[in-house]
C-alpha atoms as a PDB file:
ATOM      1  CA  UNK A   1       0.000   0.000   0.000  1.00  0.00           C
ATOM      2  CA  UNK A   2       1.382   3.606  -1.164  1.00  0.00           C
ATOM      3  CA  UNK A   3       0.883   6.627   1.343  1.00  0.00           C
ATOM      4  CA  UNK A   4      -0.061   9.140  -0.765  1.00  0.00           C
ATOM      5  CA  UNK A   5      -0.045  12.696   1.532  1.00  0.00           C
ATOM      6  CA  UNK A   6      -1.723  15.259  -0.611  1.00  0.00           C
ATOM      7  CA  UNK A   7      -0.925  18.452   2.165  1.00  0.00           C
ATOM      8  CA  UNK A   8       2.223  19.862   2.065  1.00  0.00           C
ATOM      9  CA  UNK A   9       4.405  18.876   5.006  1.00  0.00           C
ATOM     10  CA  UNK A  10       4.280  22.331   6.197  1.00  0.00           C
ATOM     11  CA  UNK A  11       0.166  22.230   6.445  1.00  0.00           C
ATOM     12  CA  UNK A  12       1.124  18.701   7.740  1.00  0.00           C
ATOM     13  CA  UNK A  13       3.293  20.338  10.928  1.00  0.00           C
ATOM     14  CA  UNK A  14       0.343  22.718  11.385  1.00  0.00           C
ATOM     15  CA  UNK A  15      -2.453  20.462  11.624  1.00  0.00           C
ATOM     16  CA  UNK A  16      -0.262  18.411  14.167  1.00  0.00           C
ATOM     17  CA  UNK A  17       0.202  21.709  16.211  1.00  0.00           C
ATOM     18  CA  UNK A  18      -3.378  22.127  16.243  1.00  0.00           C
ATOM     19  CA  UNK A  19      -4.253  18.997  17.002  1.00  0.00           C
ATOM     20  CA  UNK A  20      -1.295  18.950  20.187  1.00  0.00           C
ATOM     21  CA  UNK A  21      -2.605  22.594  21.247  1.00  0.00           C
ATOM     22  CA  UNK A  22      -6.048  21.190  21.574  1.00  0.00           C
ATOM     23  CA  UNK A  23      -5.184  18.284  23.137  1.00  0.00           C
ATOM     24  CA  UNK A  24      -3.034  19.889  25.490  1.00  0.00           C
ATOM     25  CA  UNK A  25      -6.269  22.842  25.761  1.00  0.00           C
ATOM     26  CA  UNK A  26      -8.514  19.838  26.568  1.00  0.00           C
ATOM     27  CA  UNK A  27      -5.642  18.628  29.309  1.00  0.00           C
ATOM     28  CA  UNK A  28      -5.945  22.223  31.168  1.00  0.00           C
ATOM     29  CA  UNK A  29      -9.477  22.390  30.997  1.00  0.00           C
ATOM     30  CA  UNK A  30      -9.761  18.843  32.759  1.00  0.00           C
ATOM     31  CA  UNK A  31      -7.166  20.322  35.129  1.00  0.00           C
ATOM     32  CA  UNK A  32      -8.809  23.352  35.666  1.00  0.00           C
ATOM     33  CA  UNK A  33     -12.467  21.465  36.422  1.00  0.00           C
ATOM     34  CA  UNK A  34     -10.583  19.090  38.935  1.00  0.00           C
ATOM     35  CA  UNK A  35      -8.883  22.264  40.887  1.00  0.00           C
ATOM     36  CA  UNK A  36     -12.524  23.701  40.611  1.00  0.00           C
ATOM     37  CA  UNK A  37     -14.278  20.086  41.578  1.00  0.00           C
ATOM     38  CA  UNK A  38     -11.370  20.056  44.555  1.00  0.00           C
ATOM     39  CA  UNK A  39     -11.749  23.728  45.580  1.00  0.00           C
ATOM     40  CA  UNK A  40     -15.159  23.550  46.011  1.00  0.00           C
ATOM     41  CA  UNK A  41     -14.978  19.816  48.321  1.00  0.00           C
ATOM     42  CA  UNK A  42     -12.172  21.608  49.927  1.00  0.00           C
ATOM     43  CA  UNK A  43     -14.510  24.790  50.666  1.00  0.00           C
ATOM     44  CA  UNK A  44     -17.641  22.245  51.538  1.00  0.00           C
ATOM     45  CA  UNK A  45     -15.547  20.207  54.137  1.00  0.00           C
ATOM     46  CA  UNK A  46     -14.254  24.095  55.198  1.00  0.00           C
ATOM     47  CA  UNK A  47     -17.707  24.756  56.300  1.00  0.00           C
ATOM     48  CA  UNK A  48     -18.626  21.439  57.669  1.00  0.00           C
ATOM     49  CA  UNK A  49     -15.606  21.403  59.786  1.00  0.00           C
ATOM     50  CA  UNK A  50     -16.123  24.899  61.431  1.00  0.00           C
ATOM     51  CA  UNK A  51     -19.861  24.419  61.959  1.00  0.00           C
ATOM     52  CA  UNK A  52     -18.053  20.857  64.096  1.00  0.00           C
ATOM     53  CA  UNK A  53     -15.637  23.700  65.598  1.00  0.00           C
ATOM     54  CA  UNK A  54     -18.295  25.807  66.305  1.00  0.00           C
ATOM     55  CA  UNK A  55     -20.101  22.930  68.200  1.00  0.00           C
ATOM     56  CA  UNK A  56     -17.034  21.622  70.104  1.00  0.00           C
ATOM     57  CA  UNK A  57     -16.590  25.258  71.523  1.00  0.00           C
ATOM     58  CA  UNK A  58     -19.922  25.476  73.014  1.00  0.00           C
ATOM     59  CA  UNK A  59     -19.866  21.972  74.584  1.00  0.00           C
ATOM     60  CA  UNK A  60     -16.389  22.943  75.783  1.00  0.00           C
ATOM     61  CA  UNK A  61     -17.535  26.155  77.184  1.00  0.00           C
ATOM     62  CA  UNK A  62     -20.979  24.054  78.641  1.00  0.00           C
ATOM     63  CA  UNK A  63     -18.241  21.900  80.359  1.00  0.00           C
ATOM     64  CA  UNK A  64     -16.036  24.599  81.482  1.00  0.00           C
ATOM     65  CA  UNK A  65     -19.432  25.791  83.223  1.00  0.00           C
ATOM     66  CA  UNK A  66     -20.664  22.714  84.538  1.00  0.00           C
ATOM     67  CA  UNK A  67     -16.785  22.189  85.869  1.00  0.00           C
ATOM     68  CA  UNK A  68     -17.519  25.861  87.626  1.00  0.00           C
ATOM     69  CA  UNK A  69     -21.520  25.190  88.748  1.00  0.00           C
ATOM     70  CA  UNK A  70     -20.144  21.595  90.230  1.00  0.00           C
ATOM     71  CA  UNK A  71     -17.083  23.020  91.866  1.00  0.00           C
ATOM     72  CA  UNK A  72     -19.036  25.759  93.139  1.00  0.00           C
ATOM     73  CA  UNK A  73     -21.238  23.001  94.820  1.00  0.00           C
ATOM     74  CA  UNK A  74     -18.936  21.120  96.726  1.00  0.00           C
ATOM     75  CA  UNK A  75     -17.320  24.674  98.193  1.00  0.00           C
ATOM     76  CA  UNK A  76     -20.988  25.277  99.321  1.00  0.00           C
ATOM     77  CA  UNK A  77     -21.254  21.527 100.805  1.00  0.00           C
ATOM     78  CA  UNK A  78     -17.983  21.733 102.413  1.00  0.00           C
ATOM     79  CA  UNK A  79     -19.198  24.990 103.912  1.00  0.00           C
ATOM     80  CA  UNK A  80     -22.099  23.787 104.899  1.00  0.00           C
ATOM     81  CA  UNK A  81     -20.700  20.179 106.186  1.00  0.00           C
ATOM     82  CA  UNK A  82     -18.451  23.007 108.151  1.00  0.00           C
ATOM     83  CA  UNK A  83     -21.356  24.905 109.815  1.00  0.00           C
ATOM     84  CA  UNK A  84     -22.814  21.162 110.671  1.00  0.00           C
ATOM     85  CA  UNK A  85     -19.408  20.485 112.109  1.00  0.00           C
ATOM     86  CA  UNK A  86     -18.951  23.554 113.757  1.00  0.00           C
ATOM     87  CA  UNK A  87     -22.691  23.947 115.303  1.00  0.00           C
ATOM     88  CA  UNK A  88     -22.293  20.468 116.849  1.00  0.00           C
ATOM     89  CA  UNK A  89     -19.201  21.573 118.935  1.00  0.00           C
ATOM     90  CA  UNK A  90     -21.136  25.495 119.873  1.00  0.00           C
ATOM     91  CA  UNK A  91     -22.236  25.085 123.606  1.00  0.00           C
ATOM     92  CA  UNK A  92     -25.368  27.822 123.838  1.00  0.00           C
ATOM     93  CA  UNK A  93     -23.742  30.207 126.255  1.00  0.00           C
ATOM     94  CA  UNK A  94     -27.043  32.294 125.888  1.00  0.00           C
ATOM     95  CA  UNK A  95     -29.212  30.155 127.864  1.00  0.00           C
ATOM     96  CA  UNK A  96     -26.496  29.064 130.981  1.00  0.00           C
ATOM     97  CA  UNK A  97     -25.546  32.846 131.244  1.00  0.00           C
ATOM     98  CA  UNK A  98     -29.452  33.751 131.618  1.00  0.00           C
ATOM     99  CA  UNK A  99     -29.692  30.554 134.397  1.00  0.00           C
ATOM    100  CA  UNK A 100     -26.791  31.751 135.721  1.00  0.00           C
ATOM    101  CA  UNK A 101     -27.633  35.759 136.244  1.00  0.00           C
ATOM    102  CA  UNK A 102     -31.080  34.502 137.534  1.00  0.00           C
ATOM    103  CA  UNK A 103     -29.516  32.778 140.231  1.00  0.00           C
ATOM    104  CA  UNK A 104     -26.791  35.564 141.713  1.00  0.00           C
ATOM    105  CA  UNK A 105     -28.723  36.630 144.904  1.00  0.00           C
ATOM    106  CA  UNK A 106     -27.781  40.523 145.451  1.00  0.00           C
ATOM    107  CA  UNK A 107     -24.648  41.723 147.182  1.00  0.00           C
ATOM    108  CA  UNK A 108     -22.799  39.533 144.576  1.00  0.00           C
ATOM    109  CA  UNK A 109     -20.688  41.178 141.856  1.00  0.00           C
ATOM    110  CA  UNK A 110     -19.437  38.531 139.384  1.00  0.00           C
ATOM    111  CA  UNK A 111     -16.369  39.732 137.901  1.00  0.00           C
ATOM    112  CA  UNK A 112     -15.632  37.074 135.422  1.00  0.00           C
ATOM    113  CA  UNK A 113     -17.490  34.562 133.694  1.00  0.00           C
ATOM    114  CA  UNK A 114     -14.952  31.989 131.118  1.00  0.00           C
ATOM    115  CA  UNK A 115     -15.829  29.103 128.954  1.00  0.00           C
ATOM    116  CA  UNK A 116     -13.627  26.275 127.835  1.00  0.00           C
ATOM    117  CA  UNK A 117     -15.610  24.699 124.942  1.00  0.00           C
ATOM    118  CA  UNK A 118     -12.517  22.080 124.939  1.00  0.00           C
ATOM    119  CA  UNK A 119     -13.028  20.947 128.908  1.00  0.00           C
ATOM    120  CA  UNK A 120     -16.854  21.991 128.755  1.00  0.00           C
ATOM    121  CA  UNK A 121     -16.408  24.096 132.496  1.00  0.00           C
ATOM    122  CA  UNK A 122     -17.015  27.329 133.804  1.00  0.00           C
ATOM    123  CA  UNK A 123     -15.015  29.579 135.742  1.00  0.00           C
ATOM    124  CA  UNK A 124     -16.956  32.669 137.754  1.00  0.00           C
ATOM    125  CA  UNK A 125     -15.062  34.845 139.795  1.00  0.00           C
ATOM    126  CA  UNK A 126     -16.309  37.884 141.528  1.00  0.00           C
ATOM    127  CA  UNK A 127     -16.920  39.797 144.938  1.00  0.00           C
ATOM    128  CA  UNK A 128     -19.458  39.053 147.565  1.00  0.00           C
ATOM    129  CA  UNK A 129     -20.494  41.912 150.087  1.00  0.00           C
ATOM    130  CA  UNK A 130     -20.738  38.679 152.842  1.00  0.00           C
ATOM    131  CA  UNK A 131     -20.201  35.385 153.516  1.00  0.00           C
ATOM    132  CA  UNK A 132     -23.802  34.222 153.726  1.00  0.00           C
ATOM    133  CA  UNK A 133     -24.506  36.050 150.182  1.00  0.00           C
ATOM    134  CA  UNK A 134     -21.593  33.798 149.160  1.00  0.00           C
ATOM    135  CA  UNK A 135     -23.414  30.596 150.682  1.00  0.00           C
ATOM    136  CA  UNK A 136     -26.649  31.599 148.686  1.00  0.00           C
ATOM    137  CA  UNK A 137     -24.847  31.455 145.654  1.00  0.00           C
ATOM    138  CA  UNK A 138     -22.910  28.147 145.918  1.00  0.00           C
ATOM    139  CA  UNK A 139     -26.521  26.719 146.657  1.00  0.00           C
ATOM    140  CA  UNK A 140     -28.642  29.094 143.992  1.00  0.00           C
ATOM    141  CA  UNK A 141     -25.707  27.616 141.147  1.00  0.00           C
ATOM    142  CA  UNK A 142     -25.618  23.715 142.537  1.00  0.00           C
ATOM    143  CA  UNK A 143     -29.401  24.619 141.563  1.00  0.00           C
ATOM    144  CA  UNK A 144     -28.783  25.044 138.272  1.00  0.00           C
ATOM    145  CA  UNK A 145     -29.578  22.328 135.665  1.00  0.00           C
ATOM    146  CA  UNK A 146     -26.840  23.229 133.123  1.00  0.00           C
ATOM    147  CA  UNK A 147     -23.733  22.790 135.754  1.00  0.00           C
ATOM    148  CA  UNK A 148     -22.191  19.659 137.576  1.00  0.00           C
ATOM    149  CA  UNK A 149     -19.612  18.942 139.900  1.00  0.00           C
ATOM    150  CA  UNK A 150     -19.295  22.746 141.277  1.00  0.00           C
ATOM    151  CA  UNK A 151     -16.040  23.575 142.923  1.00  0.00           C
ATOM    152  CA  UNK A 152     -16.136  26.309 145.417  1.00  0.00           C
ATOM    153  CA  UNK A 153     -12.983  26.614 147.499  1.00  0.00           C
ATOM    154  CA  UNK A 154     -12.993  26.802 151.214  1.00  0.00           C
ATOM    155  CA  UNK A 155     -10.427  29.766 150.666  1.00  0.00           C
ATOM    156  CA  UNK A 156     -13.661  31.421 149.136  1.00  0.00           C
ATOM    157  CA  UNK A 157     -15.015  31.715 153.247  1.00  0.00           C
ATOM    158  CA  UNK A 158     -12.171  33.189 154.878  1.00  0.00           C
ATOM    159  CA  UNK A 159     -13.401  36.483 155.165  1.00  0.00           C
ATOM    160  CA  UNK A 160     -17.322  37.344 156.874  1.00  0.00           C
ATOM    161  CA  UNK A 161     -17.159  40.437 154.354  1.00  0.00           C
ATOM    162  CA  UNK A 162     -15.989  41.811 151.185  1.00  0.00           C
ATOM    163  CA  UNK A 163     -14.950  37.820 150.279  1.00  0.00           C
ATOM    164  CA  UNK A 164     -13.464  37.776 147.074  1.00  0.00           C
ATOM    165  CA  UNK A 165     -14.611  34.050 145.327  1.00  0.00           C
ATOM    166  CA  UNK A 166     -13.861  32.032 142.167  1.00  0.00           C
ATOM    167  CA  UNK A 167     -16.226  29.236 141.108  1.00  0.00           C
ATOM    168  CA  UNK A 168     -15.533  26.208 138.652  1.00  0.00           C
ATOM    169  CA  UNK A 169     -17.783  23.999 137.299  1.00  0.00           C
ATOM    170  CA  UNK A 170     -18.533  21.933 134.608  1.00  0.00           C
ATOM    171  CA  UNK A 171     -21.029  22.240 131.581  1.00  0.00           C
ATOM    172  CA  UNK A 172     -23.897  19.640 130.879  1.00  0.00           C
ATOM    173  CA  UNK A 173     -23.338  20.471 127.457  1.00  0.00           C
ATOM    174  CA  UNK A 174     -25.942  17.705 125.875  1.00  0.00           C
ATOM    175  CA  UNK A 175     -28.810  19.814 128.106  1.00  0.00           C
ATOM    176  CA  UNK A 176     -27.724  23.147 126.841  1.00  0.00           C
ATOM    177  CA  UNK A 177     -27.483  21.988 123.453  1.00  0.00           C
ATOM    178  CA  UNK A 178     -31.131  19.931 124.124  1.00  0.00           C
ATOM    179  CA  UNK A 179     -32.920  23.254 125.533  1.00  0.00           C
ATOM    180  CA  UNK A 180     -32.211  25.081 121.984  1.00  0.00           C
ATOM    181  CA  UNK A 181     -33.661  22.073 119.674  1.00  0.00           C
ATOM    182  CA  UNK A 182     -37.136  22.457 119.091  1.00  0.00           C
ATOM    183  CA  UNK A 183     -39.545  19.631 120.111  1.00  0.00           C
ATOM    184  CA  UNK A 184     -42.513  20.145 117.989  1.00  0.00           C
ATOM    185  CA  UNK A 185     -43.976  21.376 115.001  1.00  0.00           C
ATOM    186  CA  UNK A 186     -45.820  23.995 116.807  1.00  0.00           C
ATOM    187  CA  UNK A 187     -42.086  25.603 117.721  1.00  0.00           C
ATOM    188  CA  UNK A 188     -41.113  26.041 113.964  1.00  0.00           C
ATOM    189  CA  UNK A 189     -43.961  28.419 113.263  1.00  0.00           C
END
């Protein structure tokens, strides 16, 4: 078989030119669809992964909260197991120092009143204008429901006047702490 080429090898070189410039123009096009194709997967995964951003933020700022609300709590229980703690140990001065003022007959002058919480006693020290007015008193406070085991020095009688005393006794704490709790429903009104 004879090739016969009727163009002229110069049209020949131009048609191949054409025909590797549109080929190589169909190449970029392809190209440039794929960037396009990718830039716009690229830009939808963009989105999609900030809206999931967006998300994680506010659960991490809901936990950052709840971490605050729930360690707010247990500084409020630990407070408040505190105050438990701390109103089981009070001893209700209030109530022995009302027995206790009740009870001084006159012509006594009480100086000082102490409490030891720790040894749950009661020092009183004062003046008496006799000694009988001192003898009413150790009786008046052996009286009292909210004392035991009252010590009263014999150094206390001395004197027949102008005695200076000092009183120790210890604290029925449980009573004290039992007269302040309220017993019925009626009491909470």
């Amino acid at each position: 078989m004879i090739d016969l080429n009727i163009l002229s090898p110069e049209r020949q070189a131009s048609i191949r030119g054409r025909i590797f410039y549109s080929l190589i123009e169909r190449i970029f096009v392809i190209l440039v669809l794929l960037a396009l194709i990718g830039s716009l997967i690229l830009l939808g995964m963009k989105i999609r992964l900030s809206d999931n951003l967006s998300t994680v933020r506010s659960r991490q700022l809901l936990a950052t909260q709840y971490v605050n609300v729930n360690q707010k709590i247990n500084d409020l229980n630990r407070s408040i197991a505190r105050i438990e703690t701390l109103q089981m140990e009070v001893v209700p001065a209030s109530l022995l120092i009302e027995d206790l003022t009740s009870r001084i007959p006159e012509g006594i002058h009480i100086s000082n009143m102490n409490f030891e919480t720790a040894t749950k006693s009661v020092k009183l020290s004062g003046h008496a204008d006799t000694r009988e007015q001192l003898l009413m008193l150790e009786g008046a406070l052996l009286e009292s429901p909210y004392l035991t085991d009252l010590d009263f020095p014999l150094s206390n009688l001395f004197q027949k006047t102008d005695l200076f005393f000092s009183f120790s006794a210890l604290l029925d704490v449980d009573r004290l702490k039992a007269a302040l709790e309220p017993t019925g429903p009626e009491e909470h009104l």
